[in-house]
PDB file of N, CA and C in Angstrom:
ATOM      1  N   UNK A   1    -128.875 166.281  24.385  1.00  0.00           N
ATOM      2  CA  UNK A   1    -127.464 166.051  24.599  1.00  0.00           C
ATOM      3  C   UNK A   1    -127.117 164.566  24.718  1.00  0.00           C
ATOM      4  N   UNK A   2    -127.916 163.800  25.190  1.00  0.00           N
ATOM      5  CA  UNK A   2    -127.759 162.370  25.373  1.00  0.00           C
ATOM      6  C   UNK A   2    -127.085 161.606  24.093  1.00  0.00           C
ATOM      7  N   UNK A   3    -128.016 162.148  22.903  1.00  0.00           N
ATOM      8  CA  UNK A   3    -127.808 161.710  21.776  1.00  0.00           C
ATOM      9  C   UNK A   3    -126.813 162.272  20.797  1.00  0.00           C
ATOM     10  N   UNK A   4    -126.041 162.993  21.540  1.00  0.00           N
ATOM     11  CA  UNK A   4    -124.930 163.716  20.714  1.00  0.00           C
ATOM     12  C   UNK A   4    -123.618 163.106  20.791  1.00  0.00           C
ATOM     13  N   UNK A   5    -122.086 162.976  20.369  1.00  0.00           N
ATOM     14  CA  UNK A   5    -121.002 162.374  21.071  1.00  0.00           C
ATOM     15  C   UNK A   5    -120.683 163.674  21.515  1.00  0.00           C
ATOM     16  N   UNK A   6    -120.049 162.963  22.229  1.00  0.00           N
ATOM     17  CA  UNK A   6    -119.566 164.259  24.099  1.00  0.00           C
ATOM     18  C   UNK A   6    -118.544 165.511  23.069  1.00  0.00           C
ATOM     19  N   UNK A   7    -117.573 165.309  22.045  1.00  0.00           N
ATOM     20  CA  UNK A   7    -117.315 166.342  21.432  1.00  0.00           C
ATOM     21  C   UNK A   7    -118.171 167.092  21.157  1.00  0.00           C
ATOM     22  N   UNK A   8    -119.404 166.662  20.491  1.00  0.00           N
ATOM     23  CA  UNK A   8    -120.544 167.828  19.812  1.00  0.00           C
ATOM     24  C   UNK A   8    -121.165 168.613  20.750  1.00  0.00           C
ATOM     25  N   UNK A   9    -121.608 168.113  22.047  1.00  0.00           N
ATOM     26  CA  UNK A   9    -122.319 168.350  22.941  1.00  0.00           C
ATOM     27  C   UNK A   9    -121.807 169.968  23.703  1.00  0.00           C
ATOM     28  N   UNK A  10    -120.392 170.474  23.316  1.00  0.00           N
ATOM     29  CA  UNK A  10    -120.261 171.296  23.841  1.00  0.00           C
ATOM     30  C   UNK A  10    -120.782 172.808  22.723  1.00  0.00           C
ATOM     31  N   UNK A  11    -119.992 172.260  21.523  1.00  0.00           N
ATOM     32  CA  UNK A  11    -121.003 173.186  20.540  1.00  0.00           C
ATOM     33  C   UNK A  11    -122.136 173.414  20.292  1.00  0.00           C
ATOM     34  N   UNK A  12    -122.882 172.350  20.230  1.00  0.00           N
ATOM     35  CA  UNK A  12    -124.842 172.544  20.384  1.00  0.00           C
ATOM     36  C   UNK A  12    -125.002 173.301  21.460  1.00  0.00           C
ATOM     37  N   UNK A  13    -124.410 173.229  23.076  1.00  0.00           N
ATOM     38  CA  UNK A  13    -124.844 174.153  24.288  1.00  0.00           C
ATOM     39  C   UNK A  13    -124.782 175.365  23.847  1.00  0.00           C
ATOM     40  N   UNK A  14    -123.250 175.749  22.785  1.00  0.00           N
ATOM     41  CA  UNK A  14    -123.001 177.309  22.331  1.00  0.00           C
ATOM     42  C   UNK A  14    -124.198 177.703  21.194  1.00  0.00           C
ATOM     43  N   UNK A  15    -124.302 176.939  20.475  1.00  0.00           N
ATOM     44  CA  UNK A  15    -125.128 177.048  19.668  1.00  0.00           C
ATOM     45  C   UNK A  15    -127.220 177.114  20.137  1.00  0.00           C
ATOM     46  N   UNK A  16    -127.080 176.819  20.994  1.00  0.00           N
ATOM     47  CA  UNK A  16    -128.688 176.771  21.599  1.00  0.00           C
ATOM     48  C   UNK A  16    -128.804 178.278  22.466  1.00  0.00           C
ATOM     49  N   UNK A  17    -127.773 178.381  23.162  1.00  0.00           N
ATOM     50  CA  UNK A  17    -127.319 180.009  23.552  1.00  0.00           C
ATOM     51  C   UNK A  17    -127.499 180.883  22.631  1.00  0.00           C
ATOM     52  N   UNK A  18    -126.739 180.932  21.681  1.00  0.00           N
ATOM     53  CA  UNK A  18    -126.892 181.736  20.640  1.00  0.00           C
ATOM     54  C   UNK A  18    -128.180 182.067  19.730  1.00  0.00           C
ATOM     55  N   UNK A  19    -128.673 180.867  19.747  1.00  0.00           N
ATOM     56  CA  UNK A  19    -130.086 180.952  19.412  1.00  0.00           C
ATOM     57  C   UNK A  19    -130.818 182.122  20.660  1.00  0.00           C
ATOM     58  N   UNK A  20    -130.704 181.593  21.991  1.00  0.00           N
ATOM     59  CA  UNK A  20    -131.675 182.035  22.915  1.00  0.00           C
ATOM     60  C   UNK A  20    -131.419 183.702  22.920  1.00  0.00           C
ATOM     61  N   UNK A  21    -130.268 183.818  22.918  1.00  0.00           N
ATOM     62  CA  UNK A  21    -129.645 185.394  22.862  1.00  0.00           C
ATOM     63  C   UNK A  21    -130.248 186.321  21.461  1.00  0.00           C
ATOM     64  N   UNK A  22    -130.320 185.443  19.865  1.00  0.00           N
ATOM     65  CA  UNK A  22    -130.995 186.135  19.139  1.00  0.00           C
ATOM     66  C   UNK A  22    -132.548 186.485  19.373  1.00  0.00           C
ATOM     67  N   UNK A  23    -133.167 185.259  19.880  1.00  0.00           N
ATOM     68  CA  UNK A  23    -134.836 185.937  19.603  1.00  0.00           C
ATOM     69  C   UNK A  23    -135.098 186.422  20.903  1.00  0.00           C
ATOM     70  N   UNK A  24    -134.217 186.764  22.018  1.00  0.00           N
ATOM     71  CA  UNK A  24    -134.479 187.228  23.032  1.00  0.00           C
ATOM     72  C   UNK A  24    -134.468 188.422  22.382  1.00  0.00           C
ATOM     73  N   UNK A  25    -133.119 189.456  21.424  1.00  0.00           N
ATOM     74  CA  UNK A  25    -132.907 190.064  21.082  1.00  0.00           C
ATOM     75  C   UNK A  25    -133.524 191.050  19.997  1.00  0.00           C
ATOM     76  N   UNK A  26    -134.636 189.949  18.998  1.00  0.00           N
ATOM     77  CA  UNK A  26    -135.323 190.051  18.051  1.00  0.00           C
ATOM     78  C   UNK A  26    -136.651 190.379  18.750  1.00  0.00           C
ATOM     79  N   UNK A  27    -136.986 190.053  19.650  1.00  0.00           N
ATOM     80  CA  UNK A  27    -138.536 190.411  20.492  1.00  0.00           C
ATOM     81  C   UNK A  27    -138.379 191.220  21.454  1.00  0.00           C
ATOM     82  N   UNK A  28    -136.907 191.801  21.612  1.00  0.00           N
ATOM     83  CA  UNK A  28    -136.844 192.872  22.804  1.00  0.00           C
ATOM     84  C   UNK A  28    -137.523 194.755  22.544  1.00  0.00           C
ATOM     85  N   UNK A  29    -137.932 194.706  23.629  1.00  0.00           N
ATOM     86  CA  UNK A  29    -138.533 196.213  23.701  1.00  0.00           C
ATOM     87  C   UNK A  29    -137.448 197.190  22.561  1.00  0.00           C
ATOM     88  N   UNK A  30    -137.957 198.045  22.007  1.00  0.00           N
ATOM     89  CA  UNK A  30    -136.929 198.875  21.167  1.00  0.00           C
ATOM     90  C   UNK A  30    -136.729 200.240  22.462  1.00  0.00           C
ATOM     91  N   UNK A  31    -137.753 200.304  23.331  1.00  0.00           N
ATOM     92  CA  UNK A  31    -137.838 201.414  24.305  1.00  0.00           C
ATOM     93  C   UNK A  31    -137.573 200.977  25.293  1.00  0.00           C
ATOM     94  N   UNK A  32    -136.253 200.822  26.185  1.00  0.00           N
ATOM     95  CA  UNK A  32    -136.695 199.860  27.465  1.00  0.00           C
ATOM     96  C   UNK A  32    -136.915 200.368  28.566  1.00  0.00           C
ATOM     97  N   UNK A  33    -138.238 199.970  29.225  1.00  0.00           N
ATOM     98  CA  UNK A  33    -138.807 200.904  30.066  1.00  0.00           C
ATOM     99  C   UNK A  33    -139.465 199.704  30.941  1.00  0.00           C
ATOM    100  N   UNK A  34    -139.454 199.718  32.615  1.00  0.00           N
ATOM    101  CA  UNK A  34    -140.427 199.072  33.158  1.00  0.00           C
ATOM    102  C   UNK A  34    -141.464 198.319  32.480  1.00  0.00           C
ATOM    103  N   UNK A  35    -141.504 197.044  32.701  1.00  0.00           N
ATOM    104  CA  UNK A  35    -142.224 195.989  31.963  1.00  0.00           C
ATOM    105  C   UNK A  35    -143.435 196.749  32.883  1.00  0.00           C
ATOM    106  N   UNK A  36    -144.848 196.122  32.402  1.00  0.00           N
ATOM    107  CA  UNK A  36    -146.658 196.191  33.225  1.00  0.00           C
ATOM    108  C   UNK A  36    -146.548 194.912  33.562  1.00  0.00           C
ATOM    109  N   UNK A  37    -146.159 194.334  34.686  1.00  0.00           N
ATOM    110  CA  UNK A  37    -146.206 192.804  34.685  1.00  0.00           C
ATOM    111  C   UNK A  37    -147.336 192.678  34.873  1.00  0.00           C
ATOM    112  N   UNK A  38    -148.398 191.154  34.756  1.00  0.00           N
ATOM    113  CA  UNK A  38    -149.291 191.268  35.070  1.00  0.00           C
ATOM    114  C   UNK A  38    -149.504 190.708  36.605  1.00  0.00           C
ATOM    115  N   UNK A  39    -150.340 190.565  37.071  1.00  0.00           N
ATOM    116  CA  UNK A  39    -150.716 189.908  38.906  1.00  0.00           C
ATOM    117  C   UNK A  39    -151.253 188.872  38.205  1.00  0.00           C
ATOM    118  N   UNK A  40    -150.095 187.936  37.942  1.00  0.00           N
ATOM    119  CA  UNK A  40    -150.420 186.557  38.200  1.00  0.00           C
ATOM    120  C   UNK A  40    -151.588 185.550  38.632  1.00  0.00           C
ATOM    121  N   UNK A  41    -151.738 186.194  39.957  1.00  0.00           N
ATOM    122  CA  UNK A  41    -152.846 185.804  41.112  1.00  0.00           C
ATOM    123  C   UNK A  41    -154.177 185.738  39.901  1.00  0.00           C
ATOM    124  N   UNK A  42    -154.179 186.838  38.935  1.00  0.00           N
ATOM    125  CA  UNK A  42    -155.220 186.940  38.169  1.00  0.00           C
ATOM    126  C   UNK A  42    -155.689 186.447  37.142  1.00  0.00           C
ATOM    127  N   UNK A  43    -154.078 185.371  36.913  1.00  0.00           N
ATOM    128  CA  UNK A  43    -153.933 184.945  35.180  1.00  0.00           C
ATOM    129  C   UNK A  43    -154.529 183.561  35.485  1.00  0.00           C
ATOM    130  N   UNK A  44    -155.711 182.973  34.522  1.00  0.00           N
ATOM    131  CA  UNK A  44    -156.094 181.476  34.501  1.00  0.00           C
ATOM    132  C   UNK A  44    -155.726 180.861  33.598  1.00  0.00           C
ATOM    133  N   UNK A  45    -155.097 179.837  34.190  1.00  0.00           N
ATOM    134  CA  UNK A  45    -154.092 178.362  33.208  1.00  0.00           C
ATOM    135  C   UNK A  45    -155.012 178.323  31.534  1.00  0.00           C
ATOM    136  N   UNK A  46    -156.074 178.053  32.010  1.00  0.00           N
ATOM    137  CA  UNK A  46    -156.811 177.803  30.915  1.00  0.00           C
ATOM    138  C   UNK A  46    -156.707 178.822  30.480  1.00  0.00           C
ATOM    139  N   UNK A  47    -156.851 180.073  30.430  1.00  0.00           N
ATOM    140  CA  UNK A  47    -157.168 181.031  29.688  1.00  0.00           C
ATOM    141  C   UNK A  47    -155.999 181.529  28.583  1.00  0.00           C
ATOM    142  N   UNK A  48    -154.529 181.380  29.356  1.00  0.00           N
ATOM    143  CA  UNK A  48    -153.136 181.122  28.836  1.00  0.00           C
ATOM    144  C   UNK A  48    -153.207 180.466  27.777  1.00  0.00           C
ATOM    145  N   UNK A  49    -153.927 179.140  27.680  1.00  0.00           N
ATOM    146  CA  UNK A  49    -153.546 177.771  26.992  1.00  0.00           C
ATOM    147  C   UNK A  49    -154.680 178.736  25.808  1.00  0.00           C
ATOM    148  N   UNK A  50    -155.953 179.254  25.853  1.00  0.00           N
ATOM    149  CA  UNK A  50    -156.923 178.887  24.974  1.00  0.00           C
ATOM    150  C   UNK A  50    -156.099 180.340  24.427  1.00  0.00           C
ATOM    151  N   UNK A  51    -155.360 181.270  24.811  1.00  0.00           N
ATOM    152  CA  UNK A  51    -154.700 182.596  24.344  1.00  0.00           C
ATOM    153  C   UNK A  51    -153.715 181.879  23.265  1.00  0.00           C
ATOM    154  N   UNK A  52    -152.655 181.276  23.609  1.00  0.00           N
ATOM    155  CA  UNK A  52    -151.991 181.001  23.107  1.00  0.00           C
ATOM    156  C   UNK A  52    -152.402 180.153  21.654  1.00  0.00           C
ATOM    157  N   UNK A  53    -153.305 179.312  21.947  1.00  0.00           N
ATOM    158  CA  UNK A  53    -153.708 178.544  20.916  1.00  0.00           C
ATOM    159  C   UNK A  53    -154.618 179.613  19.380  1.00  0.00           C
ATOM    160  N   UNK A  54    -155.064 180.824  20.468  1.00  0.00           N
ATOM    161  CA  UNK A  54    -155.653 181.386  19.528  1.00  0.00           C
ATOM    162  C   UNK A  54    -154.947 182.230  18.742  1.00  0.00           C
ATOM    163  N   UNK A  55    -153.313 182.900  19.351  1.00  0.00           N
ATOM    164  CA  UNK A  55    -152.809 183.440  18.656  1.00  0.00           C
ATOM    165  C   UNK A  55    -151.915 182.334  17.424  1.00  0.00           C
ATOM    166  N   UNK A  56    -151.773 181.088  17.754  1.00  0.00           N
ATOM    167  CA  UNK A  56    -151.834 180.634  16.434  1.00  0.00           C
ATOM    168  C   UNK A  56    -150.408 180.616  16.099  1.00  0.00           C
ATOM    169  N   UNK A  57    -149.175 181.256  16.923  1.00  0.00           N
ATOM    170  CA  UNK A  57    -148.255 181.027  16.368  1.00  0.00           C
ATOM    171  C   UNK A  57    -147.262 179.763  17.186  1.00  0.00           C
ATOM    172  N   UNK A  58    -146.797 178.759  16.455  1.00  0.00           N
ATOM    173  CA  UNK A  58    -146.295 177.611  16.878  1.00  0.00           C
ATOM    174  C   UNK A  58    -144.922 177.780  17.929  1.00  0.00           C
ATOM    175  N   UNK A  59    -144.279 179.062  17.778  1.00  0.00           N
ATOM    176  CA  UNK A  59    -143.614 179.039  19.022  1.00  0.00           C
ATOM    177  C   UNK A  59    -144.167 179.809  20.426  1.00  0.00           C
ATOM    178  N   UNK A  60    -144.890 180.769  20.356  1.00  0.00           N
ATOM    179  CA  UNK A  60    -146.020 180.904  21.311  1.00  0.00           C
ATOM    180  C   UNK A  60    -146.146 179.587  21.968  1.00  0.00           C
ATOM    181  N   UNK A  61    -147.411 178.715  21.141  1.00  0.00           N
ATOM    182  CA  UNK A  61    -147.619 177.405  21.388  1.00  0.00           C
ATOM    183  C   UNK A  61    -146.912 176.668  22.462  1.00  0.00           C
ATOM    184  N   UNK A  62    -145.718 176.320  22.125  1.00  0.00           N
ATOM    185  CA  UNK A  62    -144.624 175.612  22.597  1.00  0.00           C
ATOM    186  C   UNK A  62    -144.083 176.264  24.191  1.00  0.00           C
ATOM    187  N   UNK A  63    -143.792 177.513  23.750  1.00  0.00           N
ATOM    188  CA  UNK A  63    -143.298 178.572  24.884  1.00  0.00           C
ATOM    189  C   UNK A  63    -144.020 178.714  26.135  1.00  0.00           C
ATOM    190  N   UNK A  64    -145.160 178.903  25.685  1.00  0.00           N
ATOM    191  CA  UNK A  64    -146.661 178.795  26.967  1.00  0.00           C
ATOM    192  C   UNK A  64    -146.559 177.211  27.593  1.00  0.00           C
ATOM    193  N   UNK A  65    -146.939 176.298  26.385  1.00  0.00           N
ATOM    194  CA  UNK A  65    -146.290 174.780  27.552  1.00  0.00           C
ATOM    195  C   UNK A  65    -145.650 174.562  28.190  1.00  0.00           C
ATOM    196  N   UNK A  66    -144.646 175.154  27.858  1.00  0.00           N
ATOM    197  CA  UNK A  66    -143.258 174.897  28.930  1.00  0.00           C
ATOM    198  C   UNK A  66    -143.157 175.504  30.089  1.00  0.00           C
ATOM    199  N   UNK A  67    -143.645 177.219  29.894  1.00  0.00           N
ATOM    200  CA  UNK A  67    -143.828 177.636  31.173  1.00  0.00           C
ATOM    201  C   UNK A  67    -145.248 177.018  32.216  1.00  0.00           C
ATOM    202  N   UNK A  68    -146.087 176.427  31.621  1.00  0.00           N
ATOM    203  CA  UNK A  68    -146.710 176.047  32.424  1.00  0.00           C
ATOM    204  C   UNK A  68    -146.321 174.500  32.869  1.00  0.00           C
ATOM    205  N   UNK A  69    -145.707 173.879  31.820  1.00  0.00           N
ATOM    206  CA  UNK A  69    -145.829 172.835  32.808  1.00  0.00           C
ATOM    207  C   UNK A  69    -144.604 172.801  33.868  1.00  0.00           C
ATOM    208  N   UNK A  70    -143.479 173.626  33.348  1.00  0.00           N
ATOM    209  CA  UNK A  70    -142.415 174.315  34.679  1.00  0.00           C
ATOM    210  C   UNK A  70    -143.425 174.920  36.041  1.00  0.00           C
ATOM    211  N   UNK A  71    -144.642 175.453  35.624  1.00  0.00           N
ATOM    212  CA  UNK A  71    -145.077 176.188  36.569  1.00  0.00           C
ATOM    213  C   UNK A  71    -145.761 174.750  37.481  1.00  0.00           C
ATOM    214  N   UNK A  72    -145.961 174.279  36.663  1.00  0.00           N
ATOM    215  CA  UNK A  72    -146.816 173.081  37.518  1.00  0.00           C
ATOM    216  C   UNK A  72    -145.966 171.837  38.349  1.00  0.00           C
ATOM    217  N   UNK A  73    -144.548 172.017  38.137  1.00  0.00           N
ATOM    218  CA  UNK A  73    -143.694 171.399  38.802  1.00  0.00           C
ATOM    219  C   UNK A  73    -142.670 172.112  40.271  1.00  0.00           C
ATOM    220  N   UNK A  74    -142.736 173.625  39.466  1.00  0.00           N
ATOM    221  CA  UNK A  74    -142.075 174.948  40.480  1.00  0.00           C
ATOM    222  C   UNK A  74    -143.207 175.780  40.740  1.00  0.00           C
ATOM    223  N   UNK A  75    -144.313 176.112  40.755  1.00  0.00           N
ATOM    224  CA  UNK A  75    -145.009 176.746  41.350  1.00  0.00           C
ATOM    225  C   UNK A  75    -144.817 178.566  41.116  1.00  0.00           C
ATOM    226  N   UNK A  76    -143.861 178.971  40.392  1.00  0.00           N
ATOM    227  CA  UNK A  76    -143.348 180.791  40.582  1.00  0.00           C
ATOM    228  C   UNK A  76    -144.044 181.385  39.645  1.00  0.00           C
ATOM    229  N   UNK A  77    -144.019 182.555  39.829  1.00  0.00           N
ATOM    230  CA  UNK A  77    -145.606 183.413  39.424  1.00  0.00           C
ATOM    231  C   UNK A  77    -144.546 183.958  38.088  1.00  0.00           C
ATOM    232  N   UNK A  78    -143.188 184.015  38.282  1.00  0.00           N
ATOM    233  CA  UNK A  78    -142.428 184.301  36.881  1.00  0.00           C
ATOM    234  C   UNK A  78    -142.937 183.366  35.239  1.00  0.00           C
ATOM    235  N   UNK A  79    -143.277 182.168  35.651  1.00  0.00           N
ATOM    236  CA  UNK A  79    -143.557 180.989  34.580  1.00  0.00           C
ATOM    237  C   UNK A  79    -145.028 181.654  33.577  1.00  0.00           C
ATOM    238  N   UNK A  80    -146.221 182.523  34.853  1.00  0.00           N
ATOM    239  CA  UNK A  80    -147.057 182.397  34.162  1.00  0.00           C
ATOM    240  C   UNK A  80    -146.915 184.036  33.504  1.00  0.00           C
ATOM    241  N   UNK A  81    -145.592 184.664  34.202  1.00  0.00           N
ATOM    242  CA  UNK A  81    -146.084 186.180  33.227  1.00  0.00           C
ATOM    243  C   UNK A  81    -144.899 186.017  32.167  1.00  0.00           C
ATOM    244  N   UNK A  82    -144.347 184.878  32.246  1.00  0.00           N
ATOM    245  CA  UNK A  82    -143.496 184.576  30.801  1.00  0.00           C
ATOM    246  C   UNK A  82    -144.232 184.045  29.952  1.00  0.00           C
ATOM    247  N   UNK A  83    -145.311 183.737  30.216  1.00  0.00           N
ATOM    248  CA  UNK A  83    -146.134 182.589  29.334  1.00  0.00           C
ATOM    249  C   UNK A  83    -147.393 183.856  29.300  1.00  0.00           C
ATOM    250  N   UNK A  84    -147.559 184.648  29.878  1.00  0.00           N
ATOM    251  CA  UNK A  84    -148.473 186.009  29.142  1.00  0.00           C
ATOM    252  C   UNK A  84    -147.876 186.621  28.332  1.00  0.00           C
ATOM    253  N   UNK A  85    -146.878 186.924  28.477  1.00  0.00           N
ATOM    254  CA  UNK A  85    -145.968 188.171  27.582  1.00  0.00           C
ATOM    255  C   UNK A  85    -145.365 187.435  26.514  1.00  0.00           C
ATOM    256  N   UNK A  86    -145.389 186.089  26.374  1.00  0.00           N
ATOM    257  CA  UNK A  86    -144.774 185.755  24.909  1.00  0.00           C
ATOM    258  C   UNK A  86    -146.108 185.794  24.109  1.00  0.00           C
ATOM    259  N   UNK A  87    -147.297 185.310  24.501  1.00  0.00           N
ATOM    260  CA  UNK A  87    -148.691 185.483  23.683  1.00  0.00           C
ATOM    261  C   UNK A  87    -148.841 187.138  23.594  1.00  0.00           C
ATOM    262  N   UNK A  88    -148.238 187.627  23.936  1.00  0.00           N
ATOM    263  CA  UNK A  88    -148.364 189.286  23.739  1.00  0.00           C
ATOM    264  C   UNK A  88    -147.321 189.628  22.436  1.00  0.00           C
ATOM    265  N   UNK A  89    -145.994 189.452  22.908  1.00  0.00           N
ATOM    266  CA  UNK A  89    -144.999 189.631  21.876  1.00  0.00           C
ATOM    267  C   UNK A  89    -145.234 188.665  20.835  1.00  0.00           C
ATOM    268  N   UNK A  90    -144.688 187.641  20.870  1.00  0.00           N
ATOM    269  CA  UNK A  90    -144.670 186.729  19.879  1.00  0.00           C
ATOM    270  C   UNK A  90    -145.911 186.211  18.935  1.00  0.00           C
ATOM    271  N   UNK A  91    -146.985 185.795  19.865  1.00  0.00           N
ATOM    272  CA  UNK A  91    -148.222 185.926  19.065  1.00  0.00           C
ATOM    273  C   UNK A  91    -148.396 184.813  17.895  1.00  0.00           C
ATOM    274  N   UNK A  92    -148.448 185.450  16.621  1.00  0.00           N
ATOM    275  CA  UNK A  92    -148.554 184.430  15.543  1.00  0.00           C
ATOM    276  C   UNK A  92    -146.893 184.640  14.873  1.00  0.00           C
ATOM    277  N   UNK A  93    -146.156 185.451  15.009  1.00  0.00           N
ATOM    278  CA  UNK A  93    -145.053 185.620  14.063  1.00  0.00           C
ATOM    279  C   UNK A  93    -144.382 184.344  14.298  1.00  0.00           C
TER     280      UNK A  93
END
Protein backbone atom coordinates (compact mmCIF):
# COMPACT_ATOMS: atom_id res chain seq x y z
CA UNK A 1 0.00 0.00 0.00
CA UNK A 2 2.85 2.39 0.64
CA UNK A 3 3.60 2.31 -2.94
CA UNK A 4 0.24 2.89 -4.31
CA UNK A 5 -1.45 6.68 -4.58
CA UNK A 6 -4.00 6.85 -1.70
CA UNK A 7 -6.88 6.70 -4.56
CA UNK A 8 -5.68 3.14 -5.64
CA UNK A 9 -5.06 1.93 -2.27
CA UNK A 10 -8.67 1.54 -1.53
CA UNK A 11 -9.35 -0.72 -4.61
CA UNK A 12 -6.27 -3.08 -4.24
CA UNK A 13 -7.69 -3.65 -0.31
CA UNK A 14 -11.13 -4.72 -2.36
CA UNK A 15 -9.33 -6.44 -4.70
CA UNK A 16 -6.84 -8.56 -2.30
CA UNK A 17 -10.27 -9.51 -0.42
CA UNK A 18 -11.64 -10.76 -3.28
CA UNK A 19 -8.82 -12.70 -4.07
CA UNK A 20 -8.76 -14.11 -0.33
CA UNK A 21 -12.60 -14.93 -0.52
CA UNK A 22 -11.99 -16.91 -3.97
CA UNK A 23 -9.27 -19.49 -2.98
CA UNK A 24 -10.68 -19.64 0.42
CA UNK A 25 -13.70 -20.70 -1.60
CA UNK A 26 -11.86 -22.84 -4.25
CA UNK A 27 -10.11 -25.08 -1.37
CA UNK A 28 -13.20 -25.21 0.79
CA UNK A 29 -14.57 -28.58 2.07
CA UNK A 30 -17.44 -29.57 -0.54
CA UNK A 31 -18.89 -31.52 2.81
CA UNK A 32 -18.72 -29.21 5.70
CA UNK A 33 -18.23 -31.09 8.62
CA UNK A 34 -15.98 -30.60 11.82
CA UNK A 35 -12.43 -29.97 10.76
CA UNK A 36 -9.66 -33.14 12.64
CA UNK A 37 -7.57 -30.32 13.87
CA UNK A 38 -4.38 -31.45 14.62
CA UNK A 39 -2.66 -31.04 18.55
CA UNK A 40 -0.36 -28.65 17.66
CA UNK A 41 1.65 -29.49 20.85
CA UNK A 42 2.61 -32.38 18.33
CA UNK A 43 3.39 -30.50 15.10
CA UNK A 44 7.44 -29.80 14.57
CA UNK A 45 8.45 -26.41 12.87
CA UNK A 46 10.85 -28.31 10.96
CA UNK A 47 8.80 -30.92 9.95
CA UNK A 48 6.06 -28.19 8.54
CA UNK A 49 8.91 -26.46 6.62
CA UNK A 50 10.51 -29.93 5.15
CA UNK A 51 6.32 -30.93 4.38
CA UNK A 52 5.74 -28.06 2.70
CA UNK A 53 8.84 -27.93 0.67
CA UNK A 54 8.16 -31.45 -0.30
CA UNK A 55 4.78 -30.90 -1.47
CA UNK A 56 6.32 -28.60 -3.93
CA UNK A 57 3.62 -26.29 -4.49
CA UNK A 58 4.76 -22.49 -4.42
CA UNK A 59 1.76 -21.23 -2.62
CA UNK A 60 1.88 -23.92 0.07
CA UNK A 61 5.52 -22.69 0.22
CA UNK A 62 4.73 -19.15 0.90
CA UNK A 63 1.52 -19.89 3.11
CA UNK A 64 3.50 -22.19 5.66
CA UNK A 65 6.16 -19.12 6.00
CA UNK A 66 3.93 -16.82 6.94
CA UNK A 67 2.17 -18.79 9.36
CA UNK A 68 5.20 -19.62 10.94
CA UNK A 69 6.94 -16.75 11.04
CA UNK A 70 3.42 -15.04 12.47
CA UNK A 71 3.73 -17.97 14.81
CA UNK A 72 7.13 -16.99 15.85
CA UNK A 73 6.16 -13.42 16.60
CA UNK A 74 2.36 -14.44 18.19
CA UNK A 75 2.97 -17.66 19.55
CA UNK A 76 -1.07 -19.30 18.74
CA UNK A 77 -1.39 -22.87 18.04
CA UNK A 78 -4.03 -21.52 15.11
CA UNK A 79 -0.69 -20.40 12.85
CA UNK A 80 0.67 -23.94 12.99
CA UNK A 81 -2.70 -25.93 12.11
CA UNK A 82 -3.12 -23.30 9.26
CA UNK A 83 0.21 -24.06 8.10
CA UNK A 84 -0.70 -28.09 8.40
CA UNK A 85 -3.88 -27.96 6.60
CA UNK A 86 -2.75 -25.83 3.68
CA UNK A 87 0.18 -28.64 3.01
CA UNK A 88 -2.84 -30.97 3.19
CA UNK A 89 -5.25 -29.03 0.89
CA UNK A 90 -3.22 -27.09 -1.27
CA UNK A 91 -0.17 -29.22 -1.60
CA UNK A 92 1.37 -28.92 -5.11
CA UNK A 93 -1.77 -27.40 -7.02
Amino acid sequence: MPYLAAEDSEAAARYAFQTCAAMYAWFAVEDPKEPDLPQTEELDLDDLKDRAVAAAGPHSIKFVEACLREHELNPAPVYLAAADDAIERVGSD
